[in-house]
C-alpha atoms as a PDB file:
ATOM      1  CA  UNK A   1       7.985  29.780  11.674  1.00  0.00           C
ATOM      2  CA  UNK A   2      11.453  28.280  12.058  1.00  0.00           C
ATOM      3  CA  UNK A   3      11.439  29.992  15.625  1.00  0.00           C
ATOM      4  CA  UNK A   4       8.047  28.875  16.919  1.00  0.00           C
ATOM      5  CA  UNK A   5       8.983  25.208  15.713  1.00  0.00           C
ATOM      6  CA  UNK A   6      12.218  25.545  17.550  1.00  0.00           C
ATOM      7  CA  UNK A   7      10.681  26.192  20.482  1.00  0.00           C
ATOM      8  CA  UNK A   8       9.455  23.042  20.990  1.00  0.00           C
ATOM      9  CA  UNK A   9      11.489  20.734  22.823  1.00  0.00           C
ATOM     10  CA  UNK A  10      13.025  18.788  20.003  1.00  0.00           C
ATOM     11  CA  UNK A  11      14.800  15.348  19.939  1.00  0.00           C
ATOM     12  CA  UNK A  12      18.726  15.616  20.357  1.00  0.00           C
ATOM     13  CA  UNK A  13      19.201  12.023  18.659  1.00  0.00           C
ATOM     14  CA  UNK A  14      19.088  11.232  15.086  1.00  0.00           C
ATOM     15  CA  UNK A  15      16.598   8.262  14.786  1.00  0.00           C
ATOM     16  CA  UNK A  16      17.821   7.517  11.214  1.00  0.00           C
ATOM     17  CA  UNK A  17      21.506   7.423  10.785  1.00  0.00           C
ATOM     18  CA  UNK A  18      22.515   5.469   7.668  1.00  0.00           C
ATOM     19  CA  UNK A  19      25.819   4.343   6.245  1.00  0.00           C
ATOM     20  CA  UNK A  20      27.509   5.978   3.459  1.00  0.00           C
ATOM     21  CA  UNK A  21      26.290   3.237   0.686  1.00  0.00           C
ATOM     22  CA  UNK A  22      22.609   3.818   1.985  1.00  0.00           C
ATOM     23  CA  UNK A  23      23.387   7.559   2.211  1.00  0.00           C
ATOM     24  CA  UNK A  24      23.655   7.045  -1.472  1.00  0.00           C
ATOM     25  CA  UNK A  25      20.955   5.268  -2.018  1.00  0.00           C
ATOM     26  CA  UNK A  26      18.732   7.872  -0.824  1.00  0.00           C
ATOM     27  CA  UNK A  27      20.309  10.389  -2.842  1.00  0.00           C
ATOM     28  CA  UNK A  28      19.994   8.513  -5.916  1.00  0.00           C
ATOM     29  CA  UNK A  29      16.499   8.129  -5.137  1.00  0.00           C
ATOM     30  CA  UNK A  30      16.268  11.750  -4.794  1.00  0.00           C
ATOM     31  CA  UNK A  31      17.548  13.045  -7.813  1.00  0.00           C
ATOM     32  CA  UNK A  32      15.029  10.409  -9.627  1.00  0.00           C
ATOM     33  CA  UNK A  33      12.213  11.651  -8.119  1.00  0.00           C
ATOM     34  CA  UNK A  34      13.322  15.239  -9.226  1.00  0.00           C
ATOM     35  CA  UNK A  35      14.038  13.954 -13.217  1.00  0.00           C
ATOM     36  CA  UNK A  36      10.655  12.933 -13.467  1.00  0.00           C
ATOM     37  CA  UNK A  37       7.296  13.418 -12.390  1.00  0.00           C
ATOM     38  CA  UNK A  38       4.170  12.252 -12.313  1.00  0.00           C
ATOM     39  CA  UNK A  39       1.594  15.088 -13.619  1.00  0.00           C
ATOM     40  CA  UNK A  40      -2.440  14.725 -12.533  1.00  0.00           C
ATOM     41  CA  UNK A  41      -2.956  15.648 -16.332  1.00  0.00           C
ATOM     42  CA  UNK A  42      -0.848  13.824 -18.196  1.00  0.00           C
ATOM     43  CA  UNK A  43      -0.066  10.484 -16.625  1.00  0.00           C
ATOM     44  CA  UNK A  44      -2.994   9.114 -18.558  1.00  0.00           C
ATOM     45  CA  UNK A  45      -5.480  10.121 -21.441  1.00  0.00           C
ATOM     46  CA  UNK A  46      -8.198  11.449 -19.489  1.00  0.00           C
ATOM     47  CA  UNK A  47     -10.310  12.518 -21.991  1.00  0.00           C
ATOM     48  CA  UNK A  48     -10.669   9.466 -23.806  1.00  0.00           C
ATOM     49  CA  UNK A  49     -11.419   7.743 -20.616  1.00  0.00           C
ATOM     50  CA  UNK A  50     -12.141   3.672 -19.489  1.00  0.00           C
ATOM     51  CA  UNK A  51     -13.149   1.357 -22.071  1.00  0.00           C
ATOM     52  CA  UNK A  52     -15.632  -0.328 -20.333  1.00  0.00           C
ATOM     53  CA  UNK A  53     -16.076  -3.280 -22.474  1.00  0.00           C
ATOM     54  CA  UNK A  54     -12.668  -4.492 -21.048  1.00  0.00           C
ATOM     55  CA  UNK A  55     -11.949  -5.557 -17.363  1.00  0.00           C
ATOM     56  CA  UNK A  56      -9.625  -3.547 -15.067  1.00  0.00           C
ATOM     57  CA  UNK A  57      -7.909  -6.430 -14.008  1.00  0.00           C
ATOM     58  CA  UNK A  58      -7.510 -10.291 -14.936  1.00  0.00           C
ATOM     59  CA  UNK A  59     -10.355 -12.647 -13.706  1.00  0.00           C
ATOM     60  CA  UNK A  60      -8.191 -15.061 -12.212  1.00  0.00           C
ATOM     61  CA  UNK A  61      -6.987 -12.449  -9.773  1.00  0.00           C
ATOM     62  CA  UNK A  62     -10.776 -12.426  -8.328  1.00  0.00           C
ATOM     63  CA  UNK A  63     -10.958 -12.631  -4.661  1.00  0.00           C
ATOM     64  CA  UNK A  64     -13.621 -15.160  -5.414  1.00  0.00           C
ATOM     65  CA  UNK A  65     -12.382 -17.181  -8.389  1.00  0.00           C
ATOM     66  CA  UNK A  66     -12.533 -20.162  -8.207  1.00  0.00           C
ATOM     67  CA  UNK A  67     -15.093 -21.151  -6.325  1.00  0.00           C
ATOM     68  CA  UNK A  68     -18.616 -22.060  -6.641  1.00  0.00           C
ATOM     69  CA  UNK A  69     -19.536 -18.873  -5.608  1.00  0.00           C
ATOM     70  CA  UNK A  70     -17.386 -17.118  -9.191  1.00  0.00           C
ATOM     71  CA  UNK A  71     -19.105 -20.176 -10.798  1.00  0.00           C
ATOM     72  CA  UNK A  72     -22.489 -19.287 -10.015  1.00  0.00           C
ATOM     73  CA  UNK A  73     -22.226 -15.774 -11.275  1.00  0.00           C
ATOM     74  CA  UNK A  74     -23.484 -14.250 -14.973  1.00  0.00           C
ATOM     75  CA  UNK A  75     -20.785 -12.499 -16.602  1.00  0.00           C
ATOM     76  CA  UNK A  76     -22.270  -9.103 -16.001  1.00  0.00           C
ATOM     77  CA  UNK A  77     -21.777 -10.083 -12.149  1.00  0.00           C
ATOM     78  CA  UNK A  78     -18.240 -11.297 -12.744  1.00  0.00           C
ATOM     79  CA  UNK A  79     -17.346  -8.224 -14.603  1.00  0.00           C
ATOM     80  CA  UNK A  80     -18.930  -6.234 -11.669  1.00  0.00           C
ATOM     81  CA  UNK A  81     -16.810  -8.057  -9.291  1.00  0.00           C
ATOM     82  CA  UNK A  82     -13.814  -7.322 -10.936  1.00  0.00           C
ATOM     83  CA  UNK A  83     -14.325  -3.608 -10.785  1.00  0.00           C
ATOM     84  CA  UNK A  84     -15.126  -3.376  -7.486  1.00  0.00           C
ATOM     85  CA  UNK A  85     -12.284  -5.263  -6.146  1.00  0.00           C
ATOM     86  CA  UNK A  86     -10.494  -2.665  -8.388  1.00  0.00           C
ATOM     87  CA  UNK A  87     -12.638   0.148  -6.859  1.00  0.00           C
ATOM     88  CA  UNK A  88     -11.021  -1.471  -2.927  1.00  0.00           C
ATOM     89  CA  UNK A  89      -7.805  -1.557  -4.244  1.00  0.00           C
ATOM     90  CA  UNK A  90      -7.413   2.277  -5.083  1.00  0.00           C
ATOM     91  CA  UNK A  91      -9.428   3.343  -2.412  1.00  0.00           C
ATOM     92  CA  UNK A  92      -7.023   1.714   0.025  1.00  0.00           C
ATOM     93  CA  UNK A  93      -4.481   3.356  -2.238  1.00  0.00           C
ATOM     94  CA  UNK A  94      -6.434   6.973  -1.489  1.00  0.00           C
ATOM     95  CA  UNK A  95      -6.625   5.748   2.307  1.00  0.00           C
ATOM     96  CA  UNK A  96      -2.686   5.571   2.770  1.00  0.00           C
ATOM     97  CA  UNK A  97      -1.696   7.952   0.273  1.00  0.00           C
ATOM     98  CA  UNK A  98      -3.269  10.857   2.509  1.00  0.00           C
ATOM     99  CA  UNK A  99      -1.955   9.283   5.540  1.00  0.00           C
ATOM    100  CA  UNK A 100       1.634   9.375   4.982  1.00  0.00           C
ATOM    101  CA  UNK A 101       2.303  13.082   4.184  1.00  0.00           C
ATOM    102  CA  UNK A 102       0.878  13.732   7.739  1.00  0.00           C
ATOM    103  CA  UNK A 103       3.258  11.122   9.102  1.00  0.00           C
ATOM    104  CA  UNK A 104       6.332  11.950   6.927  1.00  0.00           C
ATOM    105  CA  UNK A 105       5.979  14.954   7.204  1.00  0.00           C
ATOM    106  CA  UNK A 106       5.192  14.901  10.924  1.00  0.00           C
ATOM    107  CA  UNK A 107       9.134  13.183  11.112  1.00  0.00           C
ATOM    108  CA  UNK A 108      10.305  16.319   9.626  1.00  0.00           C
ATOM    109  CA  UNK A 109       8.718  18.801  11.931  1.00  0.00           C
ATOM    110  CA  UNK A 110       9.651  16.134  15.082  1.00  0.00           C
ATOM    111  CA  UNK A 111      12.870  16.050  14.123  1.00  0.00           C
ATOM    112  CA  UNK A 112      13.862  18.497  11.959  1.00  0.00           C
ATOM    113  CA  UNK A 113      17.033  19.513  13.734  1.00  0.00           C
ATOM    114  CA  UNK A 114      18.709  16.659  14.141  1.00  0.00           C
ATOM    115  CA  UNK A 115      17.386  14.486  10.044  1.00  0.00           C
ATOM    116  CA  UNK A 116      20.383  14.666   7.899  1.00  0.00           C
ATOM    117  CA  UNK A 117      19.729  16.775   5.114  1.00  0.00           C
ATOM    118  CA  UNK A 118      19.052  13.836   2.882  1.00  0.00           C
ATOM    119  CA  UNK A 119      16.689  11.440   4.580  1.00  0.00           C
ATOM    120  CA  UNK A 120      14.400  15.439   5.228  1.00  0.00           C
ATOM    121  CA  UNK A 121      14.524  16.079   1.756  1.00  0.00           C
ATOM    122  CA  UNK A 122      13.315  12.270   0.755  1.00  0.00           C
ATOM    123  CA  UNK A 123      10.517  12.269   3.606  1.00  0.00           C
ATOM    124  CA  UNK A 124       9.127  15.485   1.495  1.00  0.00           C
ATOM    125  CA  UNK A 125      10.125  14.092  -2.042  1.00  0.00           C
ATOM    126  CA  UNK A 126       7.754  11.107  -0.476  1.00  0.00           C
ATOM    127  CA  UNK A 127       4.978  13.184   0.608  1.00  0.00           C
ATOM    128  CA  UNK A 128       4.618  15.307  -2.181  1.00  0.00           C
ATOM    129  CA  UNK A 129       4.565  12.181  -4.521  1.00  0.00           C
ATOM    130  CA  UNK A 130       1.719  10.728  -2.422  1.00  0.00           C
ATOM    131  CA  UNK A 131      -0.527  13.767  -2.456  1.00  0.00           C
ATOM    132  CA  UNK A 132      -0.259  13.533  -6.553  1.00  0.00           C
ATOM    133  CA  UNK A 133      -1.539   9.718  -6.592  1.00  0.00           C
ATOM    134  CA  UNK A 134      -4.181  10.529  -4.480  1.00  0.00           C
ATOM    135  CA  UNK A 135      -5.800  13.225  -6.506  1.00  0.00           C
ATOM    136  CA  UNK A 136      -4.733  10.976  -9.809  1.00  0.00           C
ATOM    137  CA  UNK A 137      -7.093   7.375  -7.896  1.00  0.00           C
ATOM    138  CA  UNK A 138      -9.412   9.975  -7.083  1.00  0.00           C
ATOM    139  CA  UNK A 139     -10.237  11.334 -10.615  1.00  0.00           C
ATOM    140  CA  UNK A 140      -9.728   7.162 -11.700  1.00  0.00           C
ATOM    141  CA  UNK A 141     -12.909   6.774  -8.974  1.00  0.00           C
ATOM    142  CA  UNK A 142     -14.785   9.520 -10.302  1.00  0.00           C
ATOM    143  CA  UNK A 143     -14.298   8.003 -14.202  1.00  0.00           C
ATOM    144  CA  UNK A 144     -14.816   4.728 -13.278  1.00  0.00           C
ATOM    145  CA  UNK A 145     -17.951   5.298 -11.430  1.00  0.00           C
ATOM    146  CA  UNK A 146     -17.228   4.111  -8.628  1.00  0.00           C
ATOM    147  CA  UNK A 147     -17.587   4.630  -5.199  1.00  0.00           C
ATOM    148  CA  UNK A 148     -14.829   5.293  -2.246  1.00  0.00           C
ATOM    149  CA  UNK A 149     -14.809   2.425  -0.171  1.00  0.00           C
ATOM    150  CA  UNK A 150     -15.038   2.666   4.324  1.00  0.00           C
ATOM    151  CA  UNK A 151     -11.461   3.702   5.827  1.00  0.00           C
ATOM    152  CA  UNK A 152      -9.587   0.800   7.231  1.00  0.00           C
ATOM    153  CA  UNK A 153      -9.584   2.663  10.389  1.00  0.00           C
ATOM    154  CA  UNK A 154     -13.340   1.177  10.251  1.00  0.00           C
ATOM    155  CA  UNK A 155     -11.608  -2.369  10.790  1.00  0.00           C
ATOM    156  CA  UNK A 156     -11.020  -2.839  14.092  1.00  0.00           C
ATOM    157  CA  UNK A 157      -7.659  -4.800  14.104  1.00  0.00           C
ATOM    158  CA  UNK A 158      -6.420  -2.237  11.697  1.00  0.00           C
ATOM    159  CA  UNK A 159      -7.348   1.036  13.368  1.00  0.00           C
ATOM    160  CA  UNK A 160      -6.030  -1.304  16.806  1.00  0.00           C
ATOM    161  CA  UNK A 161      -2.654  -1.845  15.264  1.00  0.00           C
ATOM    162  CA  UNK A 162      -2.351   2.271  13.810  1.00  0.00           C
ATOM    163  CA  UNK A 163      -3.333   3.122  17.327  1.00  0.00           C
ATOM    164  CA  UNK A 164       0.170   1.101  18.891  1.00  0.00           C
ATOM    165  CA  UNK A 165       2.221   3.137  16.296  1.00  0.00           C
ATOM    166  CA  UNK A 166       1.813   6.356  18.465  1.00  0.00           C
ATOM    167  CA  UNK A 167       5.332   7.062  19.819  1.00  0.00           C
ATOM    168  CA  UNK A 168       7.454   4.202  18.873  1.00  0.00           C
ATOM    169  CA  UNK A 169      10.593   4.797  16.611  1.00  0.00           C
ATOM    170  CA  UNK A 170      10.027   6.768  13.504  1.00  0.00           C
ATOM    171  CA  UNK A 171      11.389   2.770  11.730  1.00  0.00           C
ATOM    172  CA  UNK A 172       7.576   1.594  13.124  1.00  0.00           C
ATOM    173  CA  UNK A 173       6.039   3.839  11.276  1.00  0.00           C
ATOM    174  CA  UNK A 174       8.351   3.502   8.633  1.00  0.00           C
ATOM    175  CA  UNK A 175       8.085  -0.212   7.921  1.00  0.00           C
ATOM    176  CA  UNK A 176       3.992  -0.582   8.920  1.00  0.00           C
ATOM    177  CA  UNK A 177       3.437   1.490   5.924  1.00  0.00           C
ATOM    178  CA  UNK A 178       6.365  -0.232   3.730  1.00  0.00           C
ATOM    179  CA  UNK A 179       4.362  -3.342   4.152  1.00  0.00           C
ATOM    180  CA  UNK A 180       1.181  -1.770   3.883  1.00  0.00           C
ATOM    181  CA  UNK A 181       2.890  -0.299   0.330  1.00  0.00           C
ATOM    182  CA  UNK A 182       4.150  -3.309  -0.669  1.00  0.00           C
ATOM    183  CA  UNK A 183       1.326  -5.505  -0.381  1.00  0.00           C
ATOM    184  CA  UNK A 184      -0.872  -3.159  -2.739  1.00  0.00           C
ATOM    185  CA  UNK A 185       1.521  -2.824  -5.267  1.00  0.00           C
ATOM    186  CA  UNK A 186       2.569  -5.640  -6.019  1.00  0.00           C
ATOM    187  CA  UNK A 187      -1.054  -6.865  -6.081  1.00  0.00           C
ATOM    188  CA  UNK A 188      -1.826  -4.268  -8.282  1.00  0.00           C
ATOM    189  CA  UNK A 189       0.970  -4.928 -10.943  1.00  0.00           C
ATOM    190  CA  UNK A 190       0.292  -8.633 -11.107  1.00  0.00           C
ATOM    191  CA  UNK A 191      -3.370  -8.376 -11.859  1.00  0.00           C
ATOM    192  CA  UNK A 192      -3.213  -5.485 -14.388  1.00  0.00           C
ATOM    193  CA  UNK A 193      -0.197  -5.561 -16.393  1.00  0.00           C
ATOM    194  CA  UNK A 194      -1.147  -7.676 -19.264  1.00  0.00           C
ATOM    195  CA  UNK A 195      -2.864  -7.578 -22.654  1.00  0.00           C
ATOM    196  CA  UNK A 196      -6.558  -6.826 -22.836  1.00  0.00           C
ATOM    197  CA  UNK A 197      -7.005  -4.863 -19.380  1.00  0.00           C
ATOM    198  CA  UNK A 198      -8.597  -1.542 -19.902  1.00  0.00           C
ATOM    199  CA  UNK A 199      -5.944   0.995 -21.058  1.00  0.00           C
ATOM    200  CA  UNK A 200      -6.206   3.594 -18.579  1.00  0.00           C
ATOM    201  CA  UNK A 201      -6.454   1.111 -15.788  1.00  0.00           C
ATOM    202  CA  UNK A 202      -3.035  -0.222 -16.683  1.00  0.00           C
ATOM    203  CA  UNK A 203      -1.248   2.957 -17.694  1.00  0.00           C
ATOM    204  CA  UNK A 204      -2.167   4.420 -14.600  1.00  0.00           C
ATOM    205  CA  UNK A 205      -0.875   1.707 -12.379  1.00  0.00           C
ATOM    206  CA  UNK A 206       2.114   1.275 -14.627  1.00  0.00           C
ATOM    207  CA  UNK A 207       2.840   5.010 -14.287  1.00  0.00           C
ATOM    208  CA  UNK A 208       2.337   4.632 -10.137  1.00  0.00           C
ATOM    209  CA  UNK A 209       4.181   1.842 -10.019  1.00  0.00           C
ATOM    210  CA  UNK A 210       7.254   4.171 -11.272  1.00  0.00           C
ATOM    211  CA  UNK A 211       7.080   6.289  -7.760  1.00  0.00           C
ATOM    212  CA  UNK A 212       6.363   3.259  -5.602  1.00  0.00           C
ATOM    213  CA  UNK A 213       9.148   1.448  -6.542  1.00  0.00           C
ATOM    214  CA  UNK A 214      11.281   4.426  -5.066  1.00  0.00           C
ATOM    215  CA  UNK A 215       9.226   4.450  -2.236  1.00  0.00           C
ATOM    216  CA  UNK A 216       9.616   1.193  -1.450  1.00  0.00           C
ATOM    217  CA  UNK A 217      13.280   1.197  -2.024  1.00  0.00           C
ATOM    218  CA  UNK A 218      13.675   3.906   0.470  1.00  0.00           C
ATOM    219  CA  UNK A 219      11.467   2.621   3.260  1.00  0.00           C
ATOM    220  CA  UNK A 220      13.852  -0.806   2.612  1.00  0.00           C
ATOM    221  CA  UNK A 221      16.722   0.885   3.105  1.00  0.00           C
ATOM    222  CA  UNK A 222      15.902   2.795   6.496  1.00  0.00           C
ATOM    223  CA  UNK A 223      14.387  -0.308   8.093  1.00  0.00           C
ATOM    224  CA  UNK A 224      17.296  -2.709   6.621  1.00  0.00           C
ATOM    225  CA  UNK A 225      19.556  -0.220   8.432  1.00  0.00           C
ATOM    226  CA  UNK A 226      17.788   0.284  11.681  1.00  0.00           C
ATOM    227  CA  UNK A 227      17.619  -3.861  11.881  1.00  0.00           C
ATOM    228  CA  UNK A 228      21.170  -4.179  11.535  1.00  0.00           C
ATOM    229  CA  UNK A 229      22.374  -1.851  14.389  1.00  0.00           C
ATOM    230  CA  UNK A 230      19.135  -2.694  16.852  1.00  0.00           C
ATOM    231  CA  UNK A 231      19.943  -4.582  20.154  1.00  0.00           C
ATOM    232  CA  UNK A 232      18.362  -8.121  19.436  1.00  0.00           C
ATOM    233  CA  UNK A 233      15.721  -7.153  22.581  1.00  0.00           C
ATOM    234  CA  UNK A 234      14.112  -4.230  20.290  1.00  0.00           C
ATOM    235  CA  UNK A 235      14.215  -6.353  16.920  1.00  0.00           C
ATOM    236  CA  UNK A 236      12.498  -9.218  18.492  1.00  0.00           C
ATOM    237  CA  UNK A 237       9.864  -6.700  20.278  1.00  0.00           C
ATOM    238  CA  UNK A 238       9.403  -5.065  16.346  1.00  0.00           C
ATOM    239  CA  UNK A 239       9.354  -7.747  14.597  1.00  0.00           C
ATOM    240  CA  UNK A 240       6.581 -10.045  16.848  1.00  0.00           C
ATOM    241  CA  UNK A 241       4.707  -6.326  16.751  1.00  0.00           C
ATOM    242  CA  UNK A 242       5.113  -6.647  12.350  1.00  0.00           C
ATOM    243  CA  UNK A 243       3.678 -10.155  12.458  1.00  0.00           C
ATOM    244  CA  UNK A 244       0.294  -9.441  13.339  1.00  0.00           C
ATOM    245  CA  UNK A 245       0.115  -6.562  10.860  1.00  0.00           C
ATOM    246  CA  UNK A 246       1.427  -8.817   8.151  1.00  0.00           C
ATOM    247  CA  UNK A 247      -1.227 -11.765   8.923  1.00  0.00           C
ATOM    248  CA  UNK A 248      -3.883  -8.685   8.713  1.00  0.00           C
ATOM    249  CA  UNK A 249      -2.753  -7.327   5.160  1.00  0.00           C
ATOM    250  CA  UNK A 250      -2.887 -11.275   3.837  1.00  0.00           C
ATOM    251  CA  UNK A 251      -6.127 -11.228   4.419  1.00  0.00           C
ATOM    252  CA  UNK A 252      -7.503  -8.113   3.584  1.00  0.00           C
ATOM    253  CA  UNK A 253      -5.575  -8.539   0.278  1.00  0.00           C
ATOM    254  CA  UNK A 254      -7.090 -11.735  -0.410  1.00  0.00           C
ATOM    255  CA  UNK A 255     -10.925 -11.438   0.343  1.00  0.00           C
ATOM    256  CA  UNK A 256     -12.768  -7.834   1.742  1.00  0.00           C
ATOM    257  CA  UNK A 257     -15.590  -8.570   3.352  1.00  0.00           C
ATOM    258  CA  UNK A 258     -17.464  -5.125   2.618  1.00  0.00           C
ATOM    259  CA  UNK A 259     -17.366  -5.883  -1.248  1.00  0.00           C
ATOM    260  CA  UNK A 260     -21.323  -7.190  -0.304  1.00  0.00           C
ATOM    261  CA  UNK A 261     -22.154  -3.845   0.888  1.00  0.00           C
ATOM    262  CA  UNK A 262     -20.979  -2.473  -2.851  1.00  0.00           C
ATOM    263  CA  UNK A 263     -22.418  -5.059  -5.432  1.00  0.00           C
ATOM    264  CA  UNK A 264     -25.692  -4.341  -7.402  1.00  0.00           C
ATOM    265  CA  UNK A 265     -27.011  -7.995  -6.824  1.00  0.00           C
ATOM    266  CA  UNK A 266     -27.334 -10.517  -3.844  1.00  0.00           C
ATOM    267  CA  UNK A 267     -23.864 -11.088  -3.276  1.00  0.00           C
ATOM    268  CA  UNK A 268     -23.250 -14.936  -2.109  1.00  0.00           C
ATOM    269  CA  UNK A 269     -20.970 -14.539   1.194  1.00  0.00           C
ATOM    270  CA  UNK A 270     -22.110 -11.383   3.291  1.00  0.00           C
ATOM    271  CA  UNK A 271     -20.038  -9.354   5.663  1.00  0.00           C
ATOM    272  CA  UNK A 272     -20.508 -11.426   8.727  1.00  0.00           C
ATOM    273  CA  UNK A 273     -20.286 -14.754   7.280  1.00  0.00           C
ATOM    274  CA  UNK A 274     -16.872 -15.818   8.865  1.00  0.00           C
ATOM    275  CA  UNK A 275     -17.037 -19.156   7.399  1.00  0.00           C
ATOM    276  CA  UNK A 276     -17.528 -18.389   3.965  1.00  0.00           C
ATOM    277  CA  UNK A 277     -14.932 -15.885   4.331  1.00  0.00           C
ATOM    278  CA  UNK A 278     -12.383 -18.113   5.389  1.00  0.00           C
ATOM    279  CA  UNK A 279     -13.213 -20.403   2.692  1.00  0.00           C
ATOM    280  CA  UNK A 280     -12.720 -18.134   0.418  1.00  0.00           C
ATOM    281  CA  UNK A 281      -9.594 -16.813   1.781  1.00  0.00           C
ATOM    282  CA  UNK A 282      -8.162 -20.465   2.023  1.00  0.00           C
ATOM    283  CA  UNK A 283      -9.052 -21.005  -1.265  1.00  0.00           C
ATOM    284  CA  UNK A 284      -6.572 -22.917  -3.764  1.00  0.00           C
ATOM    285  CA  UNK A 285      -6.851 -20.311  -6.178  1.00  0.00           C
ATOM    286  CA  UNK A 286      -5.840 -18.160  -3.717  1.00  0.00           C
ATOM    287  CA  UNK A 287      -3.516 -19.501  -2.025  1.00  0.00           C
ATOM    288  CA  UNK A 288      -1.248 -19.809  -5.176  1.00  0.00           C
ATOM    289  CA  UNK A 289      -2.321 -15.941  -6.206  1.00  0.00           C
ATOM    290  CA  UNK A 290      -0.419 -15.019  -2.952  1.00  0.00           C
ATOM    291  CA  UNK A 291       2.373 -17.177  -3.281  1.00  0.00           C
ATOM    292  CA  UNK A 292       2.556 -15.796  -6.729  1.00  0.00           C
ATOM    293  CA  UNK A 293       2.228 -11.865  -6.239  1.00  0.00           C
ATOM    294  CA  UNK A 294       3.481 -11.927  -2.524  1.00  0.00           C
ATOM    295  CA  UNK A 295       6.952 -13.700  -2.392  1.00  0.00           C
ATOM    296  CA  UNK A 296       8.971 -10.388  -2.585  1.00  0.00           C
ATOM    297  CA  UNK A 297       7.523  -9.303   0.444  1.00  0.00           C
ATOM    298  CA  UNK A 298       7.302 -12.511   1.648  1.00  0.00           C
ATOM    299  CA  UNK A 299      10.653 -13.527   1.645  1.00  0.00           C
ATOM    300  CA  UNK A 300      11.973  -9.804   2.671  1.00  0.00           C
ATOM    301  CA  UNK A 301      10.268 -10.425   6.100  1.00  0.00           C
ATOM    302  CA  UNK A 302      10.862 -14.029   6.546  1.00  0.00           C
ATOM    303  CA  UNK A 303      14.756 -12.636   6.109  1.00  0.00           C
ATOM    304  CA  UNK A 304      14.593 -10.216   8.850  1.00  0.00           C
ATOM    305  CA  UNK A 305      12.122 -12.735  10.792  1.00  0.00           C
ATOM    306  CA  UNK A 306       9.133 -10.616  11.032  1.00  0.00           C
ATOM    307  CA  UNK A 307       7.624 -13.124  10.082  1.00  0.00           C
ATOM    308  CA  UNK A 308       8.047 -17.190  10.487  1.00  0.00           C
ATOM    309  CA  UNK A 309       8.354 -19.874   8.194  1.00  0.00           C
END
């Protein structure tokens, strides 16, 4: 196998050359990832399962709170709401978390003479992390009946900007998905991660939360790197490339259209209502949800100007 891959023409540049401090980073992340791990059968009590007469999340964090539109619900239809977002939110979690073994691992196999031995071994610490949480949301899906919801790809200016990744700088693909990352965790932790959420729902993300962290922390530390040795031409060409993906997350994050296509009842703003949509997204309520739960990504890429103030 070794031979076959090496007789592909292969890269004679390392694309990810990091200081010694960073070098150390990695390796500390390493060696975490190796102390503990997550287990499909353990990370949460499975067979007691969700307690259903809680909510997987807080109401407040509702796309659609609110509004006249939360108003005018029962609270069976505001409970539903909140489960569905919930049921979005781990199937985008499913979505990425196949995505970036292929990618990652794709690195390794692209460049796999030339990686230092560190960054290789984190790229399939990463993967193998990622496959785990996808089986782990899958069984949550399965338990919390609930359905898988369409593949971003079905979004055109998503599956638009995935399409522009193709054969840029590893650090593209690198960062797209650290923001992608970023964005669902921290929306995950700040909606779940209190007193009377259903147990499972919270353990789980807790335990997730654990591995993301390092994820996050690693995909930092390349693209912190990268952006401090890059000519100012290719940082200005990534970063006006970043700020359309981050406007896109923003709003996916605050409202999803397709949760009308999911709900039980006559859901008040359907998929191709724009201006409801952008009502809701422009909402007070949520406008201070993502100035609450977004700053740390918020102020990462206003630092390194992907993004303007």
């Amino acid at each position: 196998m070794e031979a076959s891959i090496a007789a592909v023409s292969q890269p004679k540049t390392n694309p990810i050359v990091l200081d010694e401090k960073r070098q150390k980073t990695v390796r500390t992340l390493i060696n975490a990832s190796h102390r503990k791990l997550l287990f499909l059968d353990q990370v949460v009590d499975w067979e007691t399962g969700i307690d259903f007469s809680k909510p997987p999340k807080v109401a407040e964090s509702s796309w659609i709170y609110g509004t006249p539109y939360w108003d005018a619900l029962t609270e069976a239809q505001r409970n539903e709401v909140l489960w569905l977002e919930t049921g979005r939110d781990v199937s985008y979690f499913i979505w990425l978390e196949q995505t970036l073994p292929e990618l990652y691992v794709g690195y390794v196999n692209q460049y796999h003479g030339v990686l230092s031995d560190d960054v290789r071994e984190y790229l399939m610490v990463f993967s193998r992390e990622e496959i785990v949480h996808t089986l782990m949301f899958r069984r949550y899906l399965d338990k919390a009946n609930l359905r898988l919801w369409s593949h971003p790809e079905n979004i055109p200016n998503y599956s638009l900007f995935e399409r522009q990744l193709a054969g840029k700088h590893p650090v593209y693909g690198i960062c797209w998905n650290l923001l992608i990352e970023w964005f669902a965790e921290l929306n995950s932790i700040f909606q779940t991660q209190t007193d009377g959420i259903d147990p499972l729902t919270r353990k789980m993300f807790k335990e997730h939360h654990l591995e993301e962290v390092r994820h996050i922390a690693f995909a930092k530390t390349i693209c912190e790197n990268y952006f401090e040795a890059a000519p100012k031409e290719e940082m200005a060409e990534m970063c006006e490339f970043f700020q359309k993906g981050y406007g896109f997350l923003l709003d996916e994050y605050t409202y999803m259209p397709e949760i009308a296509l999911h709900a039980s009842f006559d859901f008040p703003i359907k998929p191709g209502d724009t201006d409801k949509i952008r009502e809701v997204r422009n909402s007070p309520n949520n406008q201070r949800l993502n100035e609450a739960r977004f700053r740390d990504v918020r102020e990462w890429c206003l630092k390194h100007n992907i993004i303007k103030q």
